[in-house]
Protein backbone atom coordinates (compact mmCIF):
# COMPACT_ATOMS: atom_id res chain seq x y z
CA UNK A 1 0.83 14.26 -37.84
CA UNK A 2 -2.77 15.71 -38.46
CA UNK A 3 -5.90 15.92 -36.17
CA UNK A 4 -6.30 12.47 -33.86
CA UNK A 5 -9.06 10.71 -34.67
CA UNK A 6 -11.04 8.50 -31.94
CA UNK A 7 -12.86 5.43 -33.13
CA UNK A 8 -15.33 3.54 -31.10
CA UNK A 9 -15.89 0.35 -31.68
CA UNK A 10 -17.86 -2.99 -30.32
CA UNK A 11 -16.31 -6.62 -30.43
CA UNK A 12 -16.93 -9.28 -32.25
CA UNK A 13 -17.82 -12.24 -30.84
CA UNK A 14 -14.30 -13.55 -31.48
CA UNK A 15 -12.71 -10.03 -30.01
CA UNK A 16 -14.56 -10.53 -27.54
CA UNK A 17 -13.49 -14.53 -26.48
CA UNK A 18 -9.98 -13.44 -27.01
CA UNK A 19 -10.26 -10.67 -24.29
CA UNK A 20 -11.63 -12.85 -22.06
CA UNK A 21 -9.25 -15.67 -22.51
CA UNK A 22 -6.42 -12.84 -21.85
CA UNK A 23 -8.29 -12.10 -18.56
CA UNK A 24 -8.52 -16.02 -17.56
CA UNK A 25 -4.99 -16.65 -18.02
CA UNK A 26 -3.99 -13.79 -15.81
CA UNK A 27 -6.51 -14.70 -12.88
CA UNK A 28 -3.25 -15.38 -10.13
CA UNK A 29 -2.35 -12.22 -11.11
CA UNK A 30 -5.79 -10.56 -10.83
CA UNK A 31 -6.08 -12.66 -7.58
CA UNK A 32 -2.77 -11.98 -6.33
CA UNK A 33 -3.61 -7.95 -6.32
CA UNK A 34 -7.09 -8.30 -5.50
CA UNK A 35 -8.52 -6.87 -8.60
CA UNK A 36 -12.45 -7.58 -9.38
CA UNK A 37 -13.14 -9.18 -12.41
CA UNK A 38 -16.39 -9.50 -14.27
CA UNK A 39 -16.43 -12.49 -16.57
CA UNK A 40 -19.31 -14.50 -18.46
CA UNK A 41 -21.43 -16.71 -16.43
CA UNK A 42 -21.41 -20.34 -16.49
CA UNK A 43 -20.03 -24.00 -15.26
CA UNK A 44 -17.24 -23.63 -18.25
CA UNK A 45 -15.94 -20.41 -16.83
CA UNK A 46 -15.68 -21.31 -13.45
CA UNK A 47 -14.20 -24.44 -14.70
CA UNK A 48 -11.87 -22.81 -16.42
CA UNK A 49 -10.73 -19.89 -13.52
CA UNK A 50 -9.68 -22.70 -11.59
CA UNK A 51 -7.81 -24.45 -14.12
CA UNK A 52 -6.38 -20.81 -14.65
CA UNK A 53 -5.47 -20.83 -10.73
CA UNK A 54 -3.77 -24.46 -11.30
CA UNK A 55 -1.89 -23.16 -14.27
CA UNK A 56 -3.70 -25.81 -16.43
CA UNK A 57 -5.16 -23.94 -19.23
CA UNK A 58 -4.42 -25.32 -22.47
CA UNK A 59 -5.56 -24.45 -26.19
CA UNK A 60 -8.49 -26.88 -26.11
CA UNK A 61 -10.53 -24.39 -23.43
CA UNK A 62 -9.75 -21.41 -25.50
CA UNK A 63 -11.84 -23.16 -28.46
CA UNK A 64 -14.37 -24.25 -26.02
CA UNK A 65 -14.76 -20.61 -24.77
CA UNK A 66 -14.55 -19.63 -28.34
CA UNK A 67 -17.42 -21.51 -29.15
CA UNK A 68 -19.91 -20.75 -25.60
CA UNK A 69 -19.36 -17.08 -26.16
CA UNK A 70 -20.03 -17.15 -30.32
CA UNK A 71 -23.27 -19.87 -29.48
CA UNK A 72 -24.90 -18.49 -26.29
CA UNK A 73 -23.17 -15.55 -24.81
CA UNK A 74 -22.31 -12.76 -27.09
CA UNK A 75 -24.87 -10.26 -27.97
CA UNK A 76 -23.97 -7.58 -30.64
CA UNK A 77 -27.17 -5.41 -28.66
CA UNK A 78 -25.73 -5.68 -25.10
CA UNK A 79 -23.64 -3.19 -26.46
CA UNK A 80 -25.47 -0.54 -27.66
CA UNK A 81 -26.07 1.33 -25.11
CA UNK A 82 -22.67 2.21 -23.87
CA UNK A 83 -21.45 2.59 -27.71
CA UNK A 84 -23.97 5.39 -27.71
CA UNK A 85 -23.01 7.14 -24.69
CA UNK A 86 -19.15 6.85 -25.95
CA UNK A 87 -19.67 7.94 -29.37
CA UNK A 88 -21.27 11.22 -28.18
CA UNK A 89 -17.83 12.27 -26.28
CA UNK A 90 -16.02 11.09 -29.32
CA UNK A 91 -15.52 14.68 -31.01
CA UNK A 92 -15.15 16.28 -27.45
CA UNK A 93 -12.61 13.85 -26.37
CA UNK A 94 -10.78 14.46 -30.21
CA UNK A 95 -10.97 18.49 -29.07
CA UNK A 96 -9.17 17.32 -25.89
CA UNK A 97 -6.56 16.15 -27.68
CA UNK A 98 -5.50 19.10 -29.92
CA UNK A 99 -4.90 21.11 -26.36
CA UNK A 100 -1.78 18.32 -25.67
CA UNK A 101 0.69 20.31 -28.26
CA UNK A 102 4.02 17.76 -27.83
CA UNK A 103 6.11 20.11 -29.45
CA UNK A 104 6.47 22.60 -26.02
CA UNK A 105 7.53 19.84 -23.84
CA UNK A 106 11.17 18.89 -22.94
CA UNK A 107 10.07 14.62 -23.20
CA UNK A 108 8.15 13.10 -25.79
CA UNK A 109 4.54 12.98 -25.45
CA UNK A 110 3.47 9.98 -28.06
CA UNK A 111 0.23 10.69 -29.94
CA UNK A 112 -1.78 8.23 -32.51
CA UNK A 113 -3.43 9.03 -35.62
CA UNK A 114 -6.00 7.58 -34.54
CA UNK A 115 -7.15 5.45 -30.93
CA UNK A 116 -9.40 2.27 -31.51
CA UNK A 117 -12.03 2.53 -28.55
CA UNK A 118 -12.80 -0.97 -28.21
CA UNK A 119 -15.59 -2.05 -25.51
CA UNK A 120 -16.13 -4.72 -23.52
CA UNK A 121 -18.15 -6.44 -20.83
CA UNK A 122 -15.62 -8.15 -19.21
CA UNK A 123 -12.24 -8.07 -17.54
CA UNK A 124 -11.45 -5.49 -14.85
CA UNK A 125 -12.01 -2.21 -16.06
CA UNK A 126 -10.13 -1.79 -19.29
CA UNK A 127 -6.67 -1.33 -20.13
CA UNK A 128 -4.62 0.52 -22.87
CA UNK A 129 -1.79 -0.91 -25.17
CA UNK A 130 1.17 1.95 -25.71
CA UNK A 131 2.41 0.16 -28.61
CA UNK A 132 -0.81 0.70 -31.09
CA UNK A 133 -3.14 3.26 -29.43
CA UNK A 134 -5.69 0.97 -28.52
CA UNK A 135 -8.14 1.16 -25.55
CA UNK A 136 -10.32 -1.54 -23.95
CA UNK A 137 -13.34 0.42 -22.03
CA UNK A 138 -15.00 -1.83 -19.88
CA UNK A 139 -19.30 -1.33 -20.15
CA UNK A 140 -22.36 -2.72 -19.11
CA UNK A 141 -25.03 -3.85 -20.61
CA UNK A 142 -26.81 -0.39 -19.07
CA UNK A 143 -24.57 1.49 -20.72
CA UNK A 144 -22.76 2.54 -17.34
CA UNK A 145 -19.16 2.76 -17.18
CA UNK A 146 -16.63 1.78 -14.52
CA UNK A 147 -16.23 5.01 -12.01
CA UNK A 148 -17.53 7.40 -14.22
CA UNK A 149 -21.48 8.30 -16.19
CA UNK A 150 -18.91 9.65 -18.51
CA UNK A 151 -16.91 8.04 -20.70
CA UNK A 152 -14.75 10.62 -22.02
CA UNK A 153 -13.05 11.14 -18.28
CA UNK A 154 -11.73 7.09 -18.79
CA UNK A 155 -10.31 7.23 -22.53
CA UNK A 156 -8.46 10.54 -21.74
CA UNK A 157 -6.87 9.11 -18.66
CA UNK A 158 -5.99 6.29 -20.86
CA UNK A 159 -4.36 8.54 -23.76
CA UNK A 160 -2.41 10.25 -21.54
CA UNK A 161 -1.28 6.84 -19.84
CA UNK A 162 -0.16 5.75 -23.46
CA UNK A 163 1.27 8.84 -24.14
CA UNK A 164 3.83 9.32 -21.40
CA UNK A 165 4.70 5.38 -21.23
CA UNK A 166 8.23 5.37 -23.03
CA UNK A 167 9.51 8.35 -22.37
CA UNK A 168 8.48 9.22 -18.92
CA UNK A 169 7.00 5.88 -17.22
CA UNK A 170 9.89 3.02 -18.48
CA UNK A 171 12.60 5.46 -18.79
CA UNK A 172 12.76 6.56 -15.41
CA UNK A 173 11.27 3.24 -14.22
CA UNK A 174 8.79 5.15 -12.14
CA UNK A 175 6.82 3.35 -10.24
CA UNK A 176 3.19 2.46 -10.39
CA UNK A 177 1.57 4.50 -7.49
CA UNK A 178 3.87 8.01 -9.00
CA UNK A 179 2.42 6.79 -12.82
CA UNK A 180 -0.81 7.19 -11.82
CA UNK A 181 -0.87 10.35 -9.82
CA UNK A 182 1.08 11.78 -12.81
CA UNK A 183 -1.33 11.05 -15.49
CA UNK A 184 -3.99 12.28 -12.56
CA UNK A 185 -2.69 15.52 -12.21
CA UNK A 186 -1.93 16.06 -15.95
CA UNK A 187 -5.79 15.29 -16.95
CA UNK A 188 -6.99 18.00 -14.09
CA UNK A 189 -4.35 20.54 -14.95
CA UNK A 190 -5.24 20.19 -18.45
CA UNK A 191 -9.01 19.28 -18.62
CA UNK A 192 -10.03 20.01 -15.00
CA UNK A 193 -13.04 22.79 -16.15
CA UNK A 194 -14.15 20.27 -18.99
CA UNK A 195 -14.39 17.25 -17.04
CA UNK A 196 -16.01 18.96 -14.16
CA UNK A 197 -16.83 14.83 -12.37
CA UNK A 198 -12.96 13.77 -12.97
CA UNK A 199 -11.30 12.59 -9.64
CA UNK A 200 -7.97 12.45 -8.76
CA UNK A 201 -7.15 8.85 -7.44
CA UNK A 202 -5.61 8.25 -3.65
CA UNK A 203 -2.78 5.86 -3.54
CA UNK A 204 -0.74 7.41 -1.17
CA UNK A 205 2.06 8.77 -3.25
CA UNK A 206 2.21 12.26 -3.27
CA UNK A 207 5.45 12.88 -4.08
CA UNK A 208 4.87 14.99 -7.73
CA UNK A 209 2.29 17.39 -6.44
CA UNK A 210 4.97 20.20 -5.57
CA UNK A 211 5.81 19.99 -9.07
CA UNK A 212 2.23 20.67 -10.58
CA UNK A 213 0.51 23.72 -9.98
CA UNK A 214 -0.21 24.69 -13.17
CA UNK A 215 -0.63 23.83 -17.08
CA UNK A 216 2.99 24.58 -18.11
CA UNK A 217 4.55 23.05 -15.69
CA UNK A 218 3.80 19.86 -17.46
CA UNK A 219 6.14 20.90 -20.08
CA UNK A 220 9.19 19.77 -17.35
CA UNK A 221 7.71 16.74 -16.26
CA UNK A 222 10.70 14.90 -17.25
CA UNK A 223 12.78 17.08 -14.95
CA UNK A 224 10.78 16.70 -11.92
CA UNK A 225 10.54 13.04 -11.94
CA UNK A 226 14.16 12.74 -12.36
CA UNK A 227 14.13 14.96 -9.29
CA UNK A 228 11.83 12.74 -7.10
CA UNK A 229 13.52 9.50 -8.09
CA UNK A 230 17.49 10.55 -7.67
């Protein structure tokens, strides 16, 4: 495989309906484990959370949304200003990713030819999809991004989330508080004196910080997890 590339891109107004209609059907969920999420404003959204909460959405409110977001909600410009500020970490975030050599590791670390940087104003925060590369990175209208000014601290966490999935993350079924800290510690071992602002996350689970004191230890991560989980 060559050089990565990273492509940032805005939604369509149709992209765009579709990710929120993902996010509505998935509000007990979001509800459930008290997640925030931003949606569009208006009677039919609220209307349809609830239905979402009943379990009463059917394929007639995903045209209606369809049509409120593509009529009086979507604005190609409300967009602008984060696509700026993520375009100008593009090539440094592409030079981030030539550091993570695969090759001196005893798991697989999965890379893309190429991650699709999608953004959005909606849902709660962004999410990543292992299976193609892609990236939703939640915005505002400001240009401001969820916990960080910069964007390129967000889609590296996230390529490093898709890239230790299979073989780490669902083949040792490690658990979601141990996932995180792992991808954590790997983005501040590896790109701690780039991303000066990037914070490692408190969930309580400590468990694989004996393992990590430096870069190379990385290349075992397989092994420790095993370890932790026996």
């Amino acid at each position: 495989m060559g050089q990565s590339q990273v492509n940032i891109v805005i939604p369509t107004s149709d992209e765009e309906a579709d990710y929120v209609w993902r996010n509505l059907q998935d509000i007990p969920f979001f509800d459930k484990n008290g997640y925030h999420l931003n949606l569009p404003k208006g009677k039919l959204i609220d209307e349809l959370v609830e239905k979402s909460r009943n379990g009463n959405l059917h394929e007639e409110d995903y045209q209606r949304l369809k049509s409120l977001m593509g009529n009086s909600i979507y604005n190609r410009e409300d967009y602008l200003l984060g696509y700026d500020k993520s375009v100008a970490v593009q090539s440094l975030v592409q030079e981030m990713l030539k550091q993570i050599d695969p090759s001196i590791y005893n798991w697989h670390f999965k890379k893309f030819e190429e991650y699709k940087v999608t953004l959005t104003l909606y849902g709660p925060g962004g999410s990543y999809d292992p299976d193609t590369g892609s990236i939703i990175l939640f915005t505002t209208t400001q240009g401001k991004f969820k916990n960080y000014d910069n964007p390129a601290n967000t889609i590296i966490h996230e390529i490093v989330h898709m890239g230790i999935e299979e073989s780490l993350i669902q083949a040792n079924d490690t658990p979601h508080t141990l996932k995180e800290r792992i991808v954590d510690q790997f983005v501040s071992l590896y790109f701690g004196d780039i991303l000066k602002d990037y914070r490692i996350q408190d969930m309580g689970d400590y468990r694989i910080d004996p393992y990590l004191k430096d870069k190379s230890d990385i290349n075992q991560l397989d092994d420790w997890i095993k370890s932790i989980l026996e």
